[in-house]
Structures are given as C-alpha cells and as structure tokens.
C-alpha atoms as a PDB file:
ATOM      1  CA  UNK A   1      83.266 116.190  82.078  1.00  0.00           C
ATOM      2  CA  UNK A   2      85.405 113.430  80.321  1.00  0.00           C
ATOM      3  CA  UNK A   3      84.228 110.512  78.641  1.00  0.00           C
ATOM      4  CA  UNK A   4      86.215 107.432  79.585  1.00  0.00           C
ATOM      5  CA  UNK A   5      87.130 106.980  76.054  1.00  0.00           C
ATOM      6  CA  UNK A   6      89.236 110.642  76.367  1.00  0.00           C
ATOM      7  CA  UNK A   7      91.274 109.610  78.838  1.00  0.00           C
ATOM      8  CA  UNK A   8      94.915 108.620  77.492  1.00  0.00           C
ATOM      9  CA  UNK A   9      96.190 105.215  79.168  1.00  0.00           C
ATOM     10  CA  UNK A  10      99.639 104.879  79.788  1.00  0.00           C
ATOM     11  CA  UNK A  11     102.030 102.823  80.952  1.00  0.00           C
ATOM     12  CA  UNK A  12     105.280 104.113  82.964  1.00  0.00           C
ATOM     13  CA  UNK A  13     108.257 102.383  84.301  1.00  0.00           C
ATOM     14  CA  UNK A  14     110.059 103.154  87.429  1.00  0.00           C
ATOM     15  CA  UNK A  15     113.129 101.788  86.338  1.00  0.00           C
ATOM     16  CA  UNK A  16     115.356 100.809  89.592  1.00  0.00           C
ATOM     17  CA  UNK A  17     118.690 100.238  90.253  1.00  0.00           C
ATOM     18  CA  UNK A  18     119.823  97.835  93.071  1.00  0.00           C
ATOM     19  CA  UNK A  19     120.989 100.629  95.127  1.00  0.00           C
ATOM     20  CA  UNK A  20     117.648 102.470  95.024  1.00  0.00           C
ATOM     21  CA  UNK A  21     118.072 104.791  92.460  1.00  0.00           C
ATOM     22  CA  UNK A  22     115.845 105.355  89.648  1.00  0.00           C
ATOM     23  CA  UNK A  23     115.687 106.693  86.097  1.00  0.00           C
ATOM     24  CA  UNK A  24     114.160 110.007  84.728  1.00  0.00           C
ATOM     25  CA  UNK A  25     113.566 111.447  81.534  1.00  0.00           C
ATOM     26  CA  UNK A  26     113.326 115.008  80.369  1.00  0.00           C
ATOM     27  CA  UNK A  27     111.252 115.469  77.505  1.00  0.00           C
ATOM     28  CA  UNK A  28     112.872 117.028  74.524  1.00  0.00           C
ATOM     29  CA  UNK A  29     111.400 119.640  72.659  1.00  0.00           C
ATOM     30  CA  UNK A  30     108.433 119.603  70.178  1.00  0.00           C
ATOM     31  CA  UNK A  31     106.259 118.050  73.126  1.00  0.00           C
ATOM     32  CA  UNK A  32     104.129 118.970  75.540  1.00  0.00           C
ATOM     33  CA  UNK A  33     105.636 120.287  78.981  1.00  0.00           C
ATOM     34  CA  UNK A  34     109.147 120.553  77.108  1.00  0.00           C
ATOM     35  CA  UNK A  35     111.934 120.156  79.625  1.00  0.00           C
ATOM     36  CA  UNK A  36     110.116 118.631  82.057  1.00  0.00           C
ATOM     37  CA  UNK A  37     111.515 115.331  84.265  1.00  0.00           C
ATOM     38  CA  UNK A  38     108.947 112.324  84.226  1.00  0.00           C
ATOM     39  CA  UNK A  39     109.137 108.534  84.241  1.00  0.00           C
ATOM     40  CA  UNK A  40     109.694 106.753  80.820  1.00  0.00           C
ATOM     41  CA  UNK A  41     106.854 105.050  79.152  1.00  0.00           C
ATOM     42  CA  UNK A  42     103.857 105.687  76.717  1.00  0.00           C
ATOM     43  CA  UNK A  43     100.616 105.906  75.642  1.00  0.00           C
ATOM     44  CA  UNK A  44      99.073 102.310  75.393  1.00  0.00           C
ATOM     45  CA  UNK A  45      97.392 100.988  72.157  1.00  0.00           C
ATOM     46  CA  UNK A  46      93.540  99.660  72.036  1.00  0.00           C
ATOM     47  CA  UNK A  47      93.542  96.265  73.351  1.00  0.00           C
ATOM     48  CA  UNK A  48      97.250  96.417  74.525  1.00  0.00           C
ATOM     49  CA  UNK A  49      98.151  94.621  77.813  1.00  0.00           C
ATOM     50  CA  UNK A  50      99.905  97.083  79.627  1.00  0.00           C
ATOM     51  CA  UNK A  51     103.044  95.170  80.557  1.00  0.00           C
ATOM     52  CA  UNK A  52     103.458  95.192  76.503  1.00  0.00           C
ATOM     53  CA  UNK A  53     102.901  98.658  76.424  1.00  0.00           C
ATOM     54  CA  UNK A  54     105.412  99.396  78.999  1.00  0.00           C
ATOM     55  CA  UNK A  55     108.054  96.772  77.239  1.00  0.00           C
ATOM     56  CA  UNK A  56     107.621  98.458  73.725  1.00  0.00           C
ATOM     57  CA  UNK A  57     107.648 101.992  74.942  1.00  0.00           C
ATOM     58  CA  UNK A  58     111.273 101.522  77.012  1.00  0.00           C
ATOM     59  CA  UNK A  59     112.515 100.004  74.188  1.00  0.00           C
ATOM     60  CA  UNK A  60     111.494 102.828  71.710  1.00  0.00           C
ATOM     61  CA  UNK A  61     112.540 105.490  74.196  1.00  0.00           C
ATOM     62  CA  UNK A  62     115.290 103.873  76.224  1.00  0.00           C
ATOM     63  CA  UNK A  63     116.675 101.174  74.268  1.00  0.00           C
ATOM     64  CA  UNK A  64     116.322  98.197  76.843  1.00  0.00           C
ATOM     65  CA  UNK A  65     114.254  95.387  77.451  1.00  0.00           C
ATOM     66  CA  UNK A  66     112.496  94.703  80.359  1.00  0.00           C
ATOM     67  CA  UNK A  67     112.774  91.316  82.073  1.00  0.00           C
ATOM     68  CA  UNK A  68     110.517  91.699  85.310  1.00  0.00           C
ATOM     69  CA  UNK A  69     108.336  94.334  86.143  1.00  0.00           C
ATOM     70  CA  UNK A  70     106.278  94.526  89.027  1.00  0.00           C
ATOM     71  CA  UNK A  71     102.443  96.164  88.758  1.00  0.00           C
ATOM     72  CA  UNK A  72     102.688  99.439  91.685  1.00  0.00           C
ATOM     73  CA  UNK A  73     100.210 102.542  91.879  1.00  0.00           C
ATOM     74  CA  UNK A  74      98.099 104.005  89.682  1.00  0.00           C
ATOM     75  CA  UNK A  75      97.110 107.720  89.053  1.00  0.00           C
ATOM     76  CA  UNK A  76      95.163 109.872  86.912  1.00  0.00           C
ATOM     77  CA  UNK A  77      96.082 113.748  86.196  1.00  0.00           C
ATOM     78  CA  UNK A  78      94.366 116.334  84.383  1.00  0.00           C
ATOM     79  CA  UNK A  79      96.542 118.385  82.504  1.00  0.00           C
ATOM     80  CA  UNK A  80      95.196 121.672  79.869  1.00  0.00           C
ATOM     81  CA  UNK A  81      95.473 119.461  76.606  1.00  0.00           C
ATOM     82  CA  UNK A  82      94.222 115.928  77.731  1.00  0.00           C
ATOM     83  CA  UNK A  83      93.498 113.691  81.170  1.00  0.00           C
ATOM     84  CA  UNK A  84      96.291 110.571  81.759  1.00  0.00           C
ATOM     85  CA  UNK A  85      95.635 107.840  83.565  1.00  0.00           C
ATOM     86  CA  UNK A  86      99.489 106.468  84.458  1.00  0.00           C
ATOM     87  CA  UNK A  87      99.813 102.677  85.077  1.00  0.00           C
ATOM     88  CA  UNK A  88     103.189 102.806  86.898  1.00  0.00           C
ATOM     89  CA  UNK A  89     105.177  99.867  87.311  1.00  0.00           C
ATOM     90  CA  UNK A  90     108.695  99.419  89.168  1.00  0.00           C
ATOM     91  CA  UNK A  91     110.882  97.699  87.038  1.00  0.00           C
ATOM     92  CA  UNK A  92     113.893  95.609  88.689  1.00  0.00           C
ATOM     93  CA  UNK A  93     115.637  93.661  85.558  1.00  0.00           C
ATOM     94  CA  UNK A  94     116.252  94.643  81.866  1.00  0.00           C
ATOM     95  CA  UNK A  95     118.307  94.213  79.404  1.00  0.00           C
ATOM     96  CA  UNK A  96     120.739  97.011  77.829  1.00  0.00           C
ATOM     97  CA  UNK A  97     122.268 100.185  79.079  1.00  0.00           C
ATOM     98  CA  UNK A  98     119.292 103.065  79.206  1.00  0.00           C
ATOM     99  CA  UNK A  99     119.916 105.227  76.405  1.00  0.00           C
ATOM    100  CA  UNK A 100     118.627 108.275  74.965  1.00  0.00           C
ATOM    101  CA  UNK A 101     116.748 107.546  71.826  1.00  0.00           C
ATOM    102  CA  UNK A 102     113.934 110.299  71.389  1.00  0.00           C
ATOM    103  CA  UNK A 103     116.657 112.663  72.117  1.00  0.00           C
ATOM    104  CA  UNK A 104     115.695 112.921  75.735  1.00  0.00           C
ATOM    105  CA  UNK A 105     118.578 113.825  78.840  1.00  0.00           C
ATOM    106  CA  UNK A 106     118.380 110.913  81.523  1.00  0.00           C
ATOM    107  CA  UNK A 107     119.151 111.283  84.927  1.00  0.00           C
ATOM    108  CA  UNK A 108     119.496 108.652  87.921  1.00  0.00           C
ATOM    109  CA  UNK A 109     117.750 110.164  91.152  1.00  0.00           C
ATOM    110  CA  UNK A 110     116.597 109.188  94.871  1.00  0.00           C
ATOM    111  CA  UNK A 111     113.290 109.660  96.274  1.00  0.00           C
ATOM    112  CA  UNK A 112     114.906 111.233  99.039  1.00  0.00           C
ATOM    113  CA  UNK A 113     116.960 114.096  97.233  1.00  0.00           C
ATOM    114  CA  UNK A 114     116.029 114.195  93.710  1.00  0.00           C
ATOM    115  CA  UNK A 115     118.059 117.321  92.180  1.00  0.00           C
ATOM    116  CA  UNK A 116     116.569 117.825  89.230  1.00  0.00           C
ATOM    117  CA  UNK A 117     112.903 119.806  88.174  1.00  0.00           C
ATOM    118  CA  UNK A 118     110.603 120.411  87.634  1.00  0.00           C
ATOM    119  CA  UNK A 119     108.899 117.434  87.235  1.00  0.00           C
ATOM    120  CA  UNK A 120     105.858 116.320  85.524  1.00  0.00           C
ATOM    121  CA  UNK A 121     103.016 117.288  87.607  1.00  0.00           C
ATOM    122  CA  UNK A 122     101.327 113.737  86.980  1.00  0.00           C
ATOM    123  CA  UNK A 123     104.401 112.011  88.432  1.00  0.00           C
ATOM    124  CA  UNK A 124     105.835 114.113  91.068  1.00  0.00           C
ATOM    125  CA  UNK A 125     103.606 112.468  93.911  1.00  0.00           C
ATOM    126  CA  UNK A 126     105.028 109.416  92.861  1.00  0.00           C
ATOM    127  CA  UNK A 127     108.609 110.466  94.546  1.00  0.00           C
ATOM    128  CA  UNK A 128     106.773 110.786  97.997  1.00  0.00           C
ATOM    129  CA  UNK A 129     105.462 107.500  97.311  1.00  0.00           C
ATOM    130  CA  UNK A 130     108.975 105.511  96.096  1.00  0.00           C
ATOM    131  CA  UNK A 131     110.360 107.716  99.574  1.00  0.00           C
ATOM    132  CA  UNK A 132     108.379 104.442 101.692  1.00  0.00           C
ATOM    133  CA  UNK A 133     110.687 101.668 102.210  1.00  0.00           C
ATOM    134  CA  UNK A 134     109.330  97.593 101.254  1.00  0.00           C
ATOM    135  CA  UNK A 135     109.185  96.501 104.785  1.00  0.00           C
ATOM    136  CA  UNK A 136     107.004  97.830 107.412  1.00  0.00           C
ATOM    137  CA  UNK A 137     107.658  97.062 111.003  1.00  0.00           C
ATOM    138  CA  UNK A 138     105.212  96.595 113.842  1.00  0.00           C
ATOM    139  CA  UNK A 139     106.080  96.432 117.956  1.00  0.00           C
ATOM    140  CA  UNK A 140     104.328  93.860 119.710  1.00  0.00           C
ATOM    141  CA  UNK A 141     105.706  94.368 123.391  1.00  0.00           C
ATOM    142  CA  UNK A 142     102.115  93.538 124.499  1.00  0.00           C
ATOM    143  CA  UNK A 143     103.761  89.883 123.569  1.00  0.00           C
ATOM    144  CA  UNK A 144     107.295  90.144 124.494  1.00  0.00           C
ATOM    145  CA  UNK A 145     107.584  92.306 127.305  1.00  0.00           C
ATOM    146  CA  UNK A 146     109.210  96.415 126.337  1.00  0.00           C
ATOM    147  CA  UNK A 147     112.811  95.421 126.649  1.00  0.00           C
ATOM    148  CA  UNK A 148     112.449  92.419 124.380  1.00  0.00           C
ATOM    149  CA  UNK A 149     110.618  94.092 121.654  1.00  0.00           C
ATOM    150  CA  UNK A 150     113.080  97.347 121.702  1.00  0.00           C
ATOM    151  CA  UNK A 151     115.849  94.498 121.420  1.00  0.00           C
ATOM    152  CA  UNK A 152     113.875  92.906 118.417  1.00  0.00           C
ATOM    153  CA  UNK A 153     113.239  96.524 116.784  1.00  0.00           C
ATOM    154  CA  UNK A 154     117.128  97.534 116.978  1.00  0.00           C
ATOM    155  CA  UNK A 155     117.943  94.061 115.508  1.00  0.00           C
ATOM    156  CA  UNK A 156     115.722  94.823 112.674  1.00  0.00           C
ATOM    157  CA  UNK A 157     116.860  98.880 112.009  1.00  0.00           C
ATOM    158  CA  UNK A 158     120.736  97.318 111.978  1.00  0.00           C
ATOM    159  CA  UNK A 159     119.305  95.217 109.390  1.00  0.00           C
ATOM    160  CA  UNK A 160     117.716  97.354 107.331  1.00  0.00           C
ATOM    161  CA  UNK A 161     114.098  98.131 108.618  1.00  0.00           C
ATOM    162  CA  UNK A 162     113.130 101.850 107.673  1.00  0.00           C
ATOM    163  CA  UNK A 163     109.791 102.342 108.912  1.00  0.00           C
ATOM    164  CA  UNK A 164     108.080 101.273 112.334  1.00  0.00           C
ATOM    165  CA  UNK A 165     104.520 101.659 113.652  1.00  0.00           C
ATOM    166  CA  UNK A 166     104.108 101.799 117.368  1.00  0.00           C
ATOM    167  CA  UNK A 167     101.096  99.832 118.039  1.00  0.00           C
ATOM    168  CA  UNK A 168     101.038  99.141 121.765  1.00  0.00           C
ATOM    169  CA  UNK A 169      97.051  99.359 122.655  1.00  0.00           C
ATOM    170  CA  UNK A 170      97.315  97.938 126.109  1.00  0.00           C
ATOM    171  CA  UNK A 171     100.390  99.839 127.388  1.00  0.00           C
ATOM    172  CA  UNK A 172      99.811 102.248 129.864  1.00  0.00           C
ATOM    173  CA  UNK A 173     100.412 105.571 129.575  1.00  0.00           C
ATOM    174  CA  UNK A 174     103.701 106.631 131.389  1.00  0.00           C
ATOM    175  CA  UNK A 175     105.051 103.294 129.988  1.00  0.00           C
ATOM    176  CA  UNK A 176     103.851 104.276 126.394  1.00  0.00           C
ATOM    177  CA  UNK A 177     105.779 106.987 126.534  1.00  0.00           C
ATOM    178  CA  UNK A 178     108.387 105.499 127.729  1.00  0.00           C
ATOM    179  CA  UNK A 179     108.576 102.803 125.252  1.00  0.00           C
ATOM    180  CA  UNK A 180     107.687 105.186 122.243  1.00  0.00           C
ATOM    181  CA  UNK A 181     110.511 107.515 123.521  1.00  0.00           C
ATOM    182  CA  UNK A 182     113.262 104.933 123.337  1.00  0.00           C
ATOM    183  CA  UNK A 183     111.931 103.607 120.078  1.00  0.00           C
ATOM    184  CA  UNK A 184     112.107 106.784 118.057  1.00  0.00           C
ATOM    185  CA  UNK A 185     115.445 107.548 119.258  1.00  0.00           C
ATOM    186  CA  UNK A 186     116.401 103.724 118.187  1.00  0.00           C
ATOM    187  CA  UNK A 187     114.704 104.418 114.815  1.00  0.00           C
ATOM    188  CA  UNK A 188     115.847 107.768 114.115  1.00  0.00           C
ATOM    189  CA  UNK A 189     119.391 107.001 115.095  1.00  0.00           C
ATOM    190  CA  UNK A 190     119.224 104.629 112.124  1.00  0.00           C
ATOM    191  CA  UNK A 191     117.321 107.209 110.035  1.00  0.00           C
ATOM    192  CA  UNK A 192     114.056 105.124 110.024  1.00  0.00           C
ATOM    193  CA  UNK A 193     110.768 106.898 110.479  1.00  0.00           C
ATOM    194  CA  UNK A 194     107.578 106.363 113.365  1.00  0.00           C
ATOM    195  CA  UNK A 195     104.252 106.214 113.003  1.00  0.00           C
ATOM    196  CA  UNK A 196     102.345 105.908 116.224  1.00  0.00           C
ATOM    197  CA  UNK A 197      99.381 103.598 115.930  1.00  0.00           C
ATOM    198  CA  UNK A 198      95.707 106.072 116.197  1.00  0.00           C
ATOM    199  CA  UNK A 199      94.063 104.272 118.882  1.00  0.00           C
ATOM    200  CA  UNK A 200      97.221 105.726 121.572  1.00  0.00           C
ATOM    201  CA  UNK A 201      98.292 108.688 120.093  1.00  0.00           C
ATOM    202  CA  UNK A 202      96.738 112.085 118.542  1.00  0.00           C
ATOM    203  CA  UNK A 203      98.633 114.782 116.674  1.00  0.00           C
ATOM    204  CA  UNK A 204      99.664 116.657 119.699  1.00  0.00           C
ATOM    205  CA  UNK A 205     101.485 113.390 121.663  1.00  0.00           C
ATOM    206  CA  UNK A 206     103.349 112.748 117.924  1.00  0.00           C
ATOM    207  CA  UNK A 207     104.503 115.962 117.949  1.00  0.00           C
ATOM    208  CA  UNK A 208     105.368 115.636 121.717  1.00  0.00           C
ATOM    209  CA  UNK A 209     107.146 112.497 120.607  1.00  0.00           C
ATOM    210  CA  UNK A 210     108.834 113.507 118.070  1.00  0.00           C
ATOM    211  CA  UNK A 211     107.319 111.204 115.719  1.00  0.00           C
ATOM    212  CA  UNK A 212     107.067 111.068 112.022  1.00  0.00           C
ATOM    213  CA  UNK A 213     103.123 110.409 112.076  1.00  0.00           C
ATOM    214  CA  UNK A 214     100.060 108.493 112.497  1.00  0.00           C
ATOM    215  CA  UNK A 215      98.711 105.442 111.384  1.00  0.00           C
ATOM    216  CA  UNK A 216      94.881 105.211 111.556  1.00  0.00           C
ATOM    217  CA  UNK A 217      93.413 101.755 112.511  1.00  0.00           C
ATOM    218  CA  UNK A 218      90.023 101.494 109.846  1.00  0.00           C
ATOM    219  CA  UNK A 219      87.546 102.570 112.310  1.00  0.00           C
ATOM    220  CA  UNK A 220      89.349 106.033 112.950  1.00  0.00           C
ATOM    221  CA  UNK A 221      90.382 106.517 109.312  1.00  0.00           C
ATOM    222  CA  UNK A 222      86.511 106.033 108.534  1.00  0.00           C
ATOM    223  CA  UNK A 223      85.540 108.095 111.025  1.00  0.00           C
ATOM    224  CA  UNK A 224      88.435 111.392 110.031  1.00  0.00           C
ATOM    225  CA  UNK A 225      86.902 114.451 108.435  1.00  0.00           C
ATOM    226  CA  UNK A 226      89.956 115.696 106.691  1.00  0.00           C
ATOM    227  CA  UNK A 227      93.919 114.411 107.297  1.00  0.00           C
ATOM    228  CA  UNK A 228      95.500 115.789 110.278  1.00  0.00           C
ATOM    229  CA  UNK A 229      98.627 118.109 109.684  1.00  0.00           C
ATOM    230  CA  UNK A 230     101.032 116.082 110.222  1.00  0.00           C
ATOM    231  CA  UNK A 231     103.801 114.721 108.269  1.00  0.00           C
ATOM    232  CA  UNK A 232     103.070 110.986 107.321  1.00  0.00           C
ATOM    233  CA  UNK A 233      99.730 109.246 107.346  1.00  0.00           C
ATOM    234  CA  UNK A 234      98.795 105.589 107.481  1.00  0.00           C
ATOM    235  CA  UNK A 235      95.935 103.303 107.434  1.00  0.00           C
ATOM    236  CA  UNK A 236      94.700  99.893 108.337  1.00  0.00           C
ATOM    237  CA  UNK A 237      92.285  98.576 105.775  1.00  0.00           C
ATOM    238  CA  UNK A 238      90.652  95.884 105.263  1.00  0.00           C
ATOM    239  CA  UNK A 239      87.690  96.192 102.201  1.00  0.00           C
ATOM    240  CA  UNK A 240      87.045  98.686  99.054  1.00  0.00           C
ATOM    241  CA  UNK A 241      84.949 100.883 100.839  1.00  0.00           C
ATOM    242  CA  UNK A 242      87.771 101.307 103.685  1.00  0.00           C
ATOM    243  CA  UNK A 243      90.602 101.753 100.725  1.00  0.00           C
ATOM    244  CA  UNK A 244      88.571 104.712  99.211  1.00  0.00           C
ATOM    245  CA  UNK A 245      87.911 106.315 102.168  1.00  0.00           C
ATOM    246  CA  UNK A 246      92.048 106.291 102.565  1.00  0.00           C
ATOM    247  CA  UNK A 247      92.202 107.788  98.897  1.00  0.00           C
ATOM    248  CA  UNK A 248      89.894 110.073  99.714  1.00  0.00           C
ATOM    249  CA  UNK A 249      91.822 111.670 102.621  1.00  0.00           C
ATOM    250  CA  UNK A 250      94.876 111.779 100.940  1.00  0.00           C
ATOM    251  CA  UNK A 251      96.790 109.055 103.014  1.00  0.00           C
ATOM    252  CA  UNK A 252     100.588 108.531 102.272  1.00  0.00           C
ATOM    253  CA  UNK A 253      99.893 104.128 101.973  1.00  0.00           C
ATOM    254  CA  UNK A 254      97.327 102.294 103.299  1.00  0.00           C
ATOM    255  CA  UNK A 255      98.521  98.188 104.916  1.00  0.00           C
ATOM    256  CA  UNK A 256      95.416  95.920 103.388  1.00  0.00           C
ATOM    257  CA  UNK A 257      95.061  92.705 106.294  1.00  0.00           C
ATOM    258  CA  UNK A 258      94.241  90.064 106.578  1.00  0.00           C
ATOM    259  CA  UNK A 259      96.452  88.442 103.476  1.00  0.00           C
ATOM    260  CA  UNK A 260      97.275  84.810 104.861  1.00  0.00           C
ATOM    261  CA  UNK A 261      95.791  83.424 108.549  1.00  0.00           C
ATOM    262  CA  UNK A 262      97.467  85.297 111.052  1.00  0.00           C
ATOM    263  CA  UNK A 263      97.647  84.605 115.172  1.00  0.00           C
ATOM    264  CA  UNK A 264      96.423  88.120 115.801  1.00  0.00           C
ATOM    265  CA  UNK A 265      93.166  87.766 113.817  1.00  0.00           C
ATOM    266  CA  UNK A 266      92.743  84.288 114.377  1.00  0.00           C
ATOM    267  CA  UNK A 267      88.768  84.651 113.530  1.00  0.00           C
ATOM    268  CA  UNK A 268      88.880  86.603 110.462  1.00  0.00           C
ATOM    269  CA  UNK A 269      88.647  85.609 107.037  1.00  0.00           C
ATOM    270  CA  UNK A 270      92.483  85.797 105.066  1.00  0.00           C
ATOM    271  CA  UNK A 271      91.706  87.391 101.507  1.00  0.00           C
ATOM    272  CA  UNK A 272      94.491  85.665  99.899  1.00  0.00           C
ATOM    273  CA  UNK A 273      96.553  86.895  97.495  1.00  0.00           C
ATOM    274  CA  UNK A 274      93.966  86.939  94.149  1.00  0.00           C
ATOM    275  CA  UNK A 275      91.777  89.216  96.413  1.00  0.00           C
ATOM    276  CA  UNK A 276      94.118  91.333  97.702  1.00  0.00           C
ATOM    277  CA  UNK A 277      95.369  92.119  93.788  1.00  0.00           C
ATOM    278  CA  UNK A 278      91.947  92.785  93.033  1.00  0.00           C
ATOM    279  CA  UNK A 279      91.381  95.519  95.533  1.00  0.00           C
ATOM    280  CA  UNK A 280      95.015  97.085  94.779  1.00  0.00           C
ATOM    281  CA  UNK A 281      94.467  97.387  91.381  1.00  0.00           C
ATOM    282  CA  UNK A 282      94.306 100.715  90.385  1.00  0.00           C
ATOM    283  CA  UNK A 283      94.820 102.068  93.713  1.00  0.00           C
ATOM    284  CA  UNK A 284      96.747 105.545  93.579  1.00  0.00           C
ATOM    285  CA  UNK A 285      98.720 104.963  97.034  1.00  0.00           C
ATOM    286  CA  UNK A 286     100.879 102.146  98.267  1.00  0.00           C
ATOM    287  CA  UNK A 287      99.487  98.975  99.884  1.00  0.00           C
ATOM    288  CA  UNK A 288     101.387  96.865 102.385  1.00  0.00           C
ATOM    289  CA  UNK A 289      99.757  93.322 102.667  1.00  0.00           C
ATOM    290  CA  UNK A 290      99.630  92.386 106.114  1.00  0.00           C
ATOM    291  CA  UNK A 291      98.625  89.257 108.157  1.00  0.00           C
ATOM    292  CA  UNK A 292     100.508  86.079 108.484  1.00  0.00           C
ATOM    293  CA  UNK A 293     103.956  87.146 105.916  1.00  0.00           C
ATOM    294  CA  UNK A 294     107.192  86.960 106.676  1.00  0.00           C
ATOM    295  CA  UNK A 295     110.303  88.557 104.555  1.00  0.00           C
ATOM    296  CA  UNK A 296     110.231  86.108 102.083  1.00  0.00           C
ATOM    297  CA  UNK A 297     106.241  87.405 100.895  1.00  0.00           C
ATOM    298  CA  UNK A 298     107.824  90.046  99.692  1.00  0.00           C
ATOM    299  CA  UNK A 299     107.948  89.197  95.900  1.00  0.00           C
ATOM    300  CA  UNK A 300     104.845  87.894  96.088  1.00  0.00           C
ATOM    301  CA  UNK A 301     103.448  90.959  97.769  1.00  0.00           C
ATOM    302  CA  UNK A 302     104.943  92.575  94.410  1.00  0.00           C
ATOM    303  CA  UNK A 303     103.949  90.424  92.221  1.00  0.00           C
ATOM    304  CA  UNK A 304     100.443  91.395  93.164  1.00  0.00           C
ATOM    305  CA  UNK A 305     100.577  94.805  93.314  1.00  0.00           C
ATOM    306  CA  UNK A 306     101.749  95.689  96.972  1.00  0.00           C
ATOM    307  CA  UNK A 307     104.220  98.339  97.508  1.00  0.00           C
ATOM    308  CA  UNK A 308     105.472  95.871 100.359  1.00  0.00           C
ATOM    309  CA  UNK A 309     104.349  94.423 103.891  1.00  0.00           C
ATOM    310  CA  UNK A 310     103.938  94.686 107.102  1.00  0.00           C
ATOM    311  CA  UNK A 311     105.196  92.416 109.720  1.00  0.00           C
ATOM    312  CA  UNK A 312     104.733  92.150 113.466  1.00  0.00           C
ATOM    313  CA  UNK A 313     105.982  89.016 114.597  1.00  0.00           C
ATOM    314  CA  UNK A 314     109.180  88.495 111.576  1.00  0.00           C
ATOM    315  CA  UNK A 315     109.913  91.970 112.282  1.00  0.00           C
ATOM    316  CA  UNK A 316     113.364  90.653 112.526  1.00  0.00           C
END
C-alpha cells in the first residue's frame, strides 16, 4: 500500500488551440516509458501551488508562458516505478511558440482522431474526456410543446451545440419515441451525440433509438450495480456521496445542480459557485454545473473547475 507521501504530484497542461486542437509530447529517451505521447508538465515541488508548477514546467519543457489556465480533472495512475497523481489543467492563452526544449517531438492532435501512440497510460482516458463538448443541451418540450423544442434544438446544433440529453419525463410513450426519433436524426445530422435521460429509457430503447447513451438521474445512478454496456454514460448529481458513486461506476461526466436558483428546482438550495469548486476538486471525470446558467457561465463554470454546463431553458 502507498503512503501519501509516495505519491508524485504533478501538474499537466492541456494546452489548446482555438480550433480544438491540443498539444502532445513524446518523451525522449533516458526516461521512463521512452517514446511515449503524454501531456506536458511536471512533478510539483513541496509547498508549490500547482498553477506555478504547471507555469514553470511549460516553460522548462515547452518554452512558453502561460497566461490563463483553467483547473479540469484530476487522476491518479499506478505505474511499475512510482504512483502519479496528475492535476490536469486546460490551458487557453500563453505566450511563445511551443518548442521542443528537453529534446521531446510535439504533435497537435484532436480528441476525436488522435494519430499518434501509444500514449501514456495515465493520460490516455483523458482524450475520451477532452472528446465532450463545453455545452450540454437539455429538451424541455414538457414546456414548449414537441415542435417548438425540436425547432429550439436545431437552432442550437446550427450553432454549435454537440451534445443533447433527452429528458422528457411526462411524454408518453409513442410520442417519446417520436420526439426522440426526430431529435437524434436532428443531432446526428449535425454530428452531435444523445443521451436519453434514465427515468424513460433503458439500454435496449437506446439501442432501438439509435442513441449515443444514457444519462442517469441520482436516484438510478445510486441505485446501478455496475455501468450498462453502452457507449456514453451520464449522471445527475447533486452531493459528494452522489459524485463518488459516479466515479465509482466509471461514468463518462457527471452535471453537479443546483449551481444558481433555477425555475425547475425552485425549492432547492443553489450551492453556488465556492461549493460547487469544492466538490469538483479533484474529481477524475468532467462536471457540468447545472441550474439557473446561461452561455455566458461558461468561464465561470471554468474558472471553478467545470468541464462546462448544462442548459435547458438557454439551450439556444
């Protein structure tokens, strides 16, 4: 078993581009895993804040200095010679034109067809991870009527949107499938993904579907033995105990609600923004904030640690 104190902190930088790219290193030989692709950064001192350690390490290995960096996932690996416990964050703005300075080869990838391997074990979850978009779409024809909220959810694919939860508890059935039907052709015709909310749909009518996955409202995901096999998994959460329970089964995010006051939950209590940092910290899988945001949250949602959020009514 380890101690605490042999666990190796470090601090690594996914270093984005504006069209979604981001940067890779191989490491040279002389270390361990020689010629493997992983995310720049470094082991941080004693004491060291971690946005220093990040700073100094891409400007050791890379040359550059960063300018705004937002706090993401965490993750800790195991490897033969030593356990790492990897403080990602994504970094937007720096200074300087990456360069190779520990004699490293750099590569620019995308999540969705990275062509070079292998990667570091530790980091290649982390691709499935930057593969989720920052926005995260929710129907609410319960509130506009089918035709209106297909309307809104085209409106918001032509704009951008890339992933969409169907959560329509109060449809009936034949129009369910009706409404799910022409929303994954809308969504897939833009090449945005489903998820159809737990409470309507199992792994069988997904599959019927032809949707991507599920997202589990808290009750089911607390209730789920292992992870269904299917091929994205989401969660509603709302407390630690609920975002451990998502860890635990191996979900792909998690959305963490309520953030600010919100119509749909007029009678719960908002976390705000200090307590919703406080439960993402060191979480290993993305966290939407829900509840109340609109588009403009978004660097706050970052600033905070949120991969993103999740919007119902500003879905466009």
């Amino acid at each position: 078993m380890f101690h605490p104190s042999d666990i190796v902190e470090v601090a690594a930088g996914v270093i984005t581009r504006p069209d979604g790219a981001f940067l890779l290193a191989r490491r040279p030989q002389g270390k361990p895993y020689a010629g493997y692709w992983e995310f720049p950064g470094g082991k941080v001192n004693p004491d060291e804040p971690l946005l220093h350690a990040l700073r100094r390490e891409l400007l050791e290995e890379l040359g550059i200095y960063v300018e705004h960096a937002y706090p993401w996932i965490t993750r800790t690996f195991t490897y033969p010679h030593a356990t790492v416990h990897l403080c990602f964050y994504r970094v937007v703005k720096w200074r300087g034109d990456p360069q190779p300075c520990e004699d490293q080869e750099l590569s620019w990838q995308f999540a969705n067809n990275t062509r070079v391997e292998p990667m570091l074990p530790a980091n290649a979850p982390v691709l499935r991870a930057l593969d989720l978009p920052p926005i995260y779409g929710i129907t609410n024809a319960a509130e506009w009527g089918a035709n209106v909220a297909l309307a809104r959810i085209e409106c918001a694919l032509q704009k951008g949107l890339r992933l969409v939860q169907i959560r329509e508890k109060e449809m009936a059935r034949k129009a369910l499938h009706d409404f799910t039907s022409e929303a994954i052709s809308l969504a897939h015709r833009h090449g945005a993904r489903v998820l159809l909310n737990g409470d309507v749909a199992n792994v069988d009518f997904c599959r019927e579907a032809g949707a991507d996955g599920i997202h589990f409202p808290s009750k089911q995901l607390m209730n789920l033995v292992k992870r269904p096999d299917i091929e994205w998994c989401g969660a509603s959460c709302h407390n630690a105990e609920e975002l451990f329970r998502a860890q635990q089964l191996c979900m792909d995010f998690v959305v963490l609600a309520p953030v600010l006051p919100t119509l749909s939950h007029s009678g719960s209590t908002p976390l705000g923004w200090q307590k919703f940092a406080a439960l993402t910290h060191g979480c290993p899988i993305p966290v939407y904030a829900l509840g109340g945001l609109h588009p403009c949250d978004l660097t706050t949602a970052w600033d905070h640690g949120g991969h993103g959020i999740a919007v119902m009514r500003s879905i466009t």
